[in-house]
Protein backbone atom coordinates (compact mmCIF):
# COMPACT_ATOMS: atom_id res chain seq x y z
CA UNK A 1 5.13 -3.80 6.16
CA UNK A 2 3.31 -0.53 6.76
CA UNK A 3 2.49 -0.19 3.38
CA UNK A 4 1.13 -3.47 3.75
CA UNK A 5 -1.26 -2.60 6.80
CA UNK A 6 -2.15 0.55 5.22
CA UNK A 7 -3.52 -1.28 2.02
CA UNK A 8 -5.06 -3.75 4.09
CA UNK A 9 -6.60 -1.20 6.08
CA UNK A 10 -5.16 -2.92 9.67
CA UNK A 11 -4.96 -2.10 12.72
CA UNK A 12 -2.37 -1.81 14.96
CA UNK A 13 -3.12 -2.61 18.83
CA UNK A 14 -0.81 -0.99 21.10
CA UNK A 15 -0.53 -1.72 25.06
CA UNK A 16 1.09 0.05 27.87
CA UNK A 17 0.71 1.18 31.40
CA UNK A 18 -2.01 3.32 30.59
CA UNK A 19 -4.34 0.17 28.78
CA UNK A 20 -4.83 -0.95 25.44
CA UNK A 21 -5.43 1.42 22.30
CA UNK A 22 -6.27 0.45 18.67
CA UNK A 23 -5.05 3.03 15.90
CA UNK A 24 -5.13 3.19 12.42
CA UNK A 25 -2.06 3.51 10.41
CA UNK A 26 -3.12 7.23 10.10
CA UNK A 27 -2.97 7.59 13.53
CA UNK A 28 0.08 5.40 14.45
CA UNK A 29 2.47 6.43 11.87
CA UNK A 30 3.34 9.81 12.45
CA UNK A 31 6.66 10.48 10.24
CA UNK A 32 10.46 9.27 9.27
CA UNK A 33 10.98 5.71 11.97
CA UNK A 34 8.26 7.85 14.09
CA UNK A 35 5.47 6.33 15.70
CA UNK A 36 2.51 7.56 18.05
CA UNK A 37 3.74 4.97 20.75
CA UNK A 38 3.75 6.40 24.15
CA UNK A 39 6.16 6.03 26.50
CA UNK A 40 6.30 2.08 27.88
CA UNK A 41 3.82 1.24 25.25
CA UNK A 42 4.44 -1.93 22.88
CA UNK A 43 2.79 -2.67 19.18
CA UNK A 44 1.22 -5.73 20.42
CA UNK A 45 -1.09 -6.96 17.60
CA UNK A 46 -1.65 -6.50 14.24
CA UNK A 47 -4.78 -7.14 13.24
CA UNK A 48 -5.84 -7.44 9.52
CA UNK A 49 -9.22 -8.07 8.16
CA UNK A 50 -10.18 -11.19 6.07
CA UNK A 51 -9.97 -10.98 2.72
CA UNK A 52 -13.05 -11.47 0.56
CA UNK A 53 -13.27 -14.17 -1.87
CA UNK A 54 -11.34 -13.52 -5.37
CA UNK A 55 -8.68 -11.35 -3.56
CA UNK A 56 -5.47 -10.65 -4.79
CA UNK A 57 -2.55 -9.17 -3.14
CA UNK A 58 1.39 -8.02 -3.85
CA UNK A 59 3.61 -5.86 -2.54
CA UNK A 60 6.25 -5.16 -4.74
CA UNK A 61 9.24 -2.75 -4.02
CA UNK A 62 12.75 -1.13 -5.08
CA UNK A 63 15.82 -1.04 -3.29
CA UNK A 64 19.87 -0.65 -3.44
CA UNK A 65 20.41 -4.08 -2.60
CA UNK A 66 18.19 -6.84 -1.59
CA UNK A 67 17.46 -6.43 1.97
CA UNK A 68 18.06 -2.41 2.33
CA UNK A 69 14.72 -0.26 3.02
CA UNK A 70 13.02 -0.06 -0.20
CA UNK A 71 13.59 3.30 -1.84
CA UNK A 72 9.69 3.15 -2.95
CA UNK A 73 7.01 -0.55 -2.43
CA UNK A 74 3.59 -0.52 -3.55
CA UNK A 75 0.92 -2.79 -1.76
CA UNK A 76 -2.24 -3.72 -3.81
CA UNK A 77 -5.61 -5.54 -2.96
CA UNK A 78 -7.41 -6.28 -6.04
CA UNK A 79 -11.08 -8.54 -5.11
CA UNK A 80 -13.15 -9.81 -8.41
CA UNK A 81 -17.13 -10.31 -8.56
CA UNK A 82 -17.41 -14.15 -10.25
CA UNK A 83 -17.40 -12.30 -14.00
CA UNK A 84 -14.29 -11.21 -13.29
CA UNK A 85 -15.24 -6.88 -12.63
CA UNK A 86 -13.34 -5.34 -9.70
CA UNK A 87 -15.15 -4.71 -7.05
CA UNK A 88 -11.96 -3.61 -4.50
CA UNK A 89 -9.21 -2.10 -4.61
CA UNK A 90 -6.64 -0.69 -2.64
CA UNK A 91 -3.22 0.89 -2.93
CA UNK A 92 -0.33 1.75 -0.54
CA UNK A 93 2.87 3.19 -1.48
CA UNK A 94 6.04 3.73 0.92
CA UNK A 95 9.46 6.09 0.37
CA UNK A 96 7.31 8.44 -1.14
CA UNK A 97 6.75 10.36 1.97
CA UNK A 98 6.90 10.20 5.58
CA UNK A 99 4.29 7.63 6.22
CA UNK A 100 2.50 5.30 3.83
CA UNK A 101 0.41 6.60 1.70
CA UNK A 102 -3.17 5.11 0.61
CA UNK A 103 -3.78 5.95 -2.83
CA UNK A 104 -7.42 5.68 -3.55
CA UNK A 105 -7.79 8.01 -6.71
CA UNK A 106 -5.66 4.79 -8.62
CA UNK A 107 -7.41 2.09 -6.92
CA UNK A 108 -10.51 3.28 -8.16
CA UNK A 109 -9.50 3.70 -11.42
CA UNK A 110 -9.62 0.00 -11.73
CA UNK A 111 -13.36 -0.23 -9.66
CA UNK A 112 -16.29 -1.02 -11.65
CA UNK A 113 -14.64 -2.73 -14.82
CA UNK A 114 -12.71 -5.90 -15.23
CA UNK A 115 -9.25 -5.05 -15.41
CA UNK A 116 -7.01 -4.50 -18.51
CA UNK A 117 -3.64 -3.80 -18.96
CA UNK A 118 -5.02 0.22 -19.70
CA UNK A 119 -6.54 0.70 -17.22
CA UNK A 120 -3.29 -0.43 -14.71
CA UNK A 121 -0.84 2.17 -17.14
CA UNK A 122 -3.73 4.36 -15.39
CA UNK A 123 -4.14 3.00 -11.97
CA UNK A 124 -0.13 3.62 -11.87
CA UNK A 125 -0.17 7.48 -13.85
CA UNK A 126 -2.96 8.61 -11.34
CA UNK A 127 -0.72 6.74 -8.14
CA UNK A 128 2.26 8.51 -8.94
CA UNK A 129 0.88 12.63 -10.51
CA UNK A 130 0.09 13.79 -6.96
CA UNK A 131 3.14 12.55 -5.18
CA UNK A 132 6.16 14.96 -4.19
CA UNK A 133 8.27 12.73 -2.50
CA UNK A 134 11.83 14.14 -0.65
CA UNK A 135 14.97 14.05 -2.55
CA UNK A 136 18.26 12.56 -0.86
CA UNK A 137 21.16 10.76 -1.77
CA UNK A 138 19.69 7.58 -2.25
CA UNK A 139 17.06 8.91 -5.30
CA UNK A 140 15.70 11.93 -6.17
CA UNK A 141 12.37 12.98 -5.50
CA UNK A 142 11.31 12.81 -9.60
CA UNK A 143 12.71 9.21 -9.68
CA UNK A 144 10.70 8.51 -6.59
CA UNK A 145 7.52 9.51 -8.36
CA UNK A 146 8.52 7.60 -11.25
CA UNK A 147 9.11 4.67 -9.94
CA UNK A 148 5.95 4.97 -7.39
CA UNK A 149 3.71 4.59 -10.60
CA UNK A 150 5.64 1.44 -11.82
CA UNK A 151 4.93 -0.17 -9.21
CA UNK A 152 1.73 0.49 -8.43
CA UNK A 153 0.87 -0.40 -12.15
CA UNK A 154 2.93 -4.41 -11.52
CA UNK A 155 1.50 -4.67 -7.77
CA UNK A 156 -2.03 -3.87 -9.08
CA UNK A 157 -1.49 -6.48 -12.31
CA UNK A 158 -0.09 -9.05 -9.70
CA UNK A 159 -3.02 -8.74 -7.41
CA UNK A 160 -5.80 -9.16 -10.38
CA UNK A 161 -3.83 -11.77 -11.55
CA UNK A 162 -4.33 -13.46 -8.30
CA UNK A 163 -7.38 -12.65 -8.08
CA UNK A 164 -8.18 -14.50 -11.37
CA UNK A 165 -6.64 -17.55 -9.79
CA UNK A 166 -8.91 -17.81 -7.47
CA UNK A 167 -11.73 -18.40 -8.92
């Protein structure tokens, strides 16, 4: 799910005996099952903005078995203009680091043009060339990367294809 906020650029309303804030998922993840919660503070709200017209979304993700944290998840926005040209996009990948990370150099790849099958094997190569994700004895860090651009490249072809559908 934080991959999921992150992509959908939410935010996350936190309350405590001190009042009310509203961060970012920047500002509220801060590493590993870390958050910027302060002492007697709750997450309280999520709050996600509505998505345009001819917006697609997936989140897609690996794991050891279903149900186990995935070892890397992509989360993908794609929104279509009525000739079918992307006009936003947004990525978020997880287990690639300590907190989710927004990927816009892929997303854009995809920006300006109606989407083809090329231009996701890009969207997904640019996603995964700047990662270094930690090694440990669930993957290693160079499977991590690899499998990062996977799945950005299927979330990203899921969202435009739901996109398309909804039309």
């Amino acid at each position: 799910l934080p991959a999921v906020v992150a992509a959908l650029d939410g935010r996350l309303v936190v309350r405590g005996p001190a009042g009310e804030r509203v961060l970012t998922t920047e500002q509220f993840f801060v590493s590993y099952l870390t958050t910027a919660l302060e002492t007697g503070e709750l997450l309280v709200e999520v709050r996600l903005p509505v998505a345009a017209p001819r917006t697609g979304a997936a989140f897609v993700e690996v794991s050891r078995r279903h149900g186990d944290f995935a070892l890397v998840g992509a989360a993908a926005t794609v929104t279509l203009d009525e000739t079918g040209v992307c006009v936003g996009c947004a990525l978020a990948l997880t287990g690639v680091g300590p907190i989710p990370i927004v990927v816009p150099a892929a997303a854009s790849t995809l920006v300006g043009g109606r989407p083809t099958p090329v231009m996701l094997e890009e969207a997904g190569r640019r996603a995964a060339a700047d990662l270094r994700p930690d090694s440990d004895l669930h993957a290693s860090s160079e499977y991590r990367q690899h499998v990062a651009g996977v799945l950005a490249r299927r979330a990203l072809g899921h969202a435009v294809e739901r996109a398309q559908g909804d039309r």
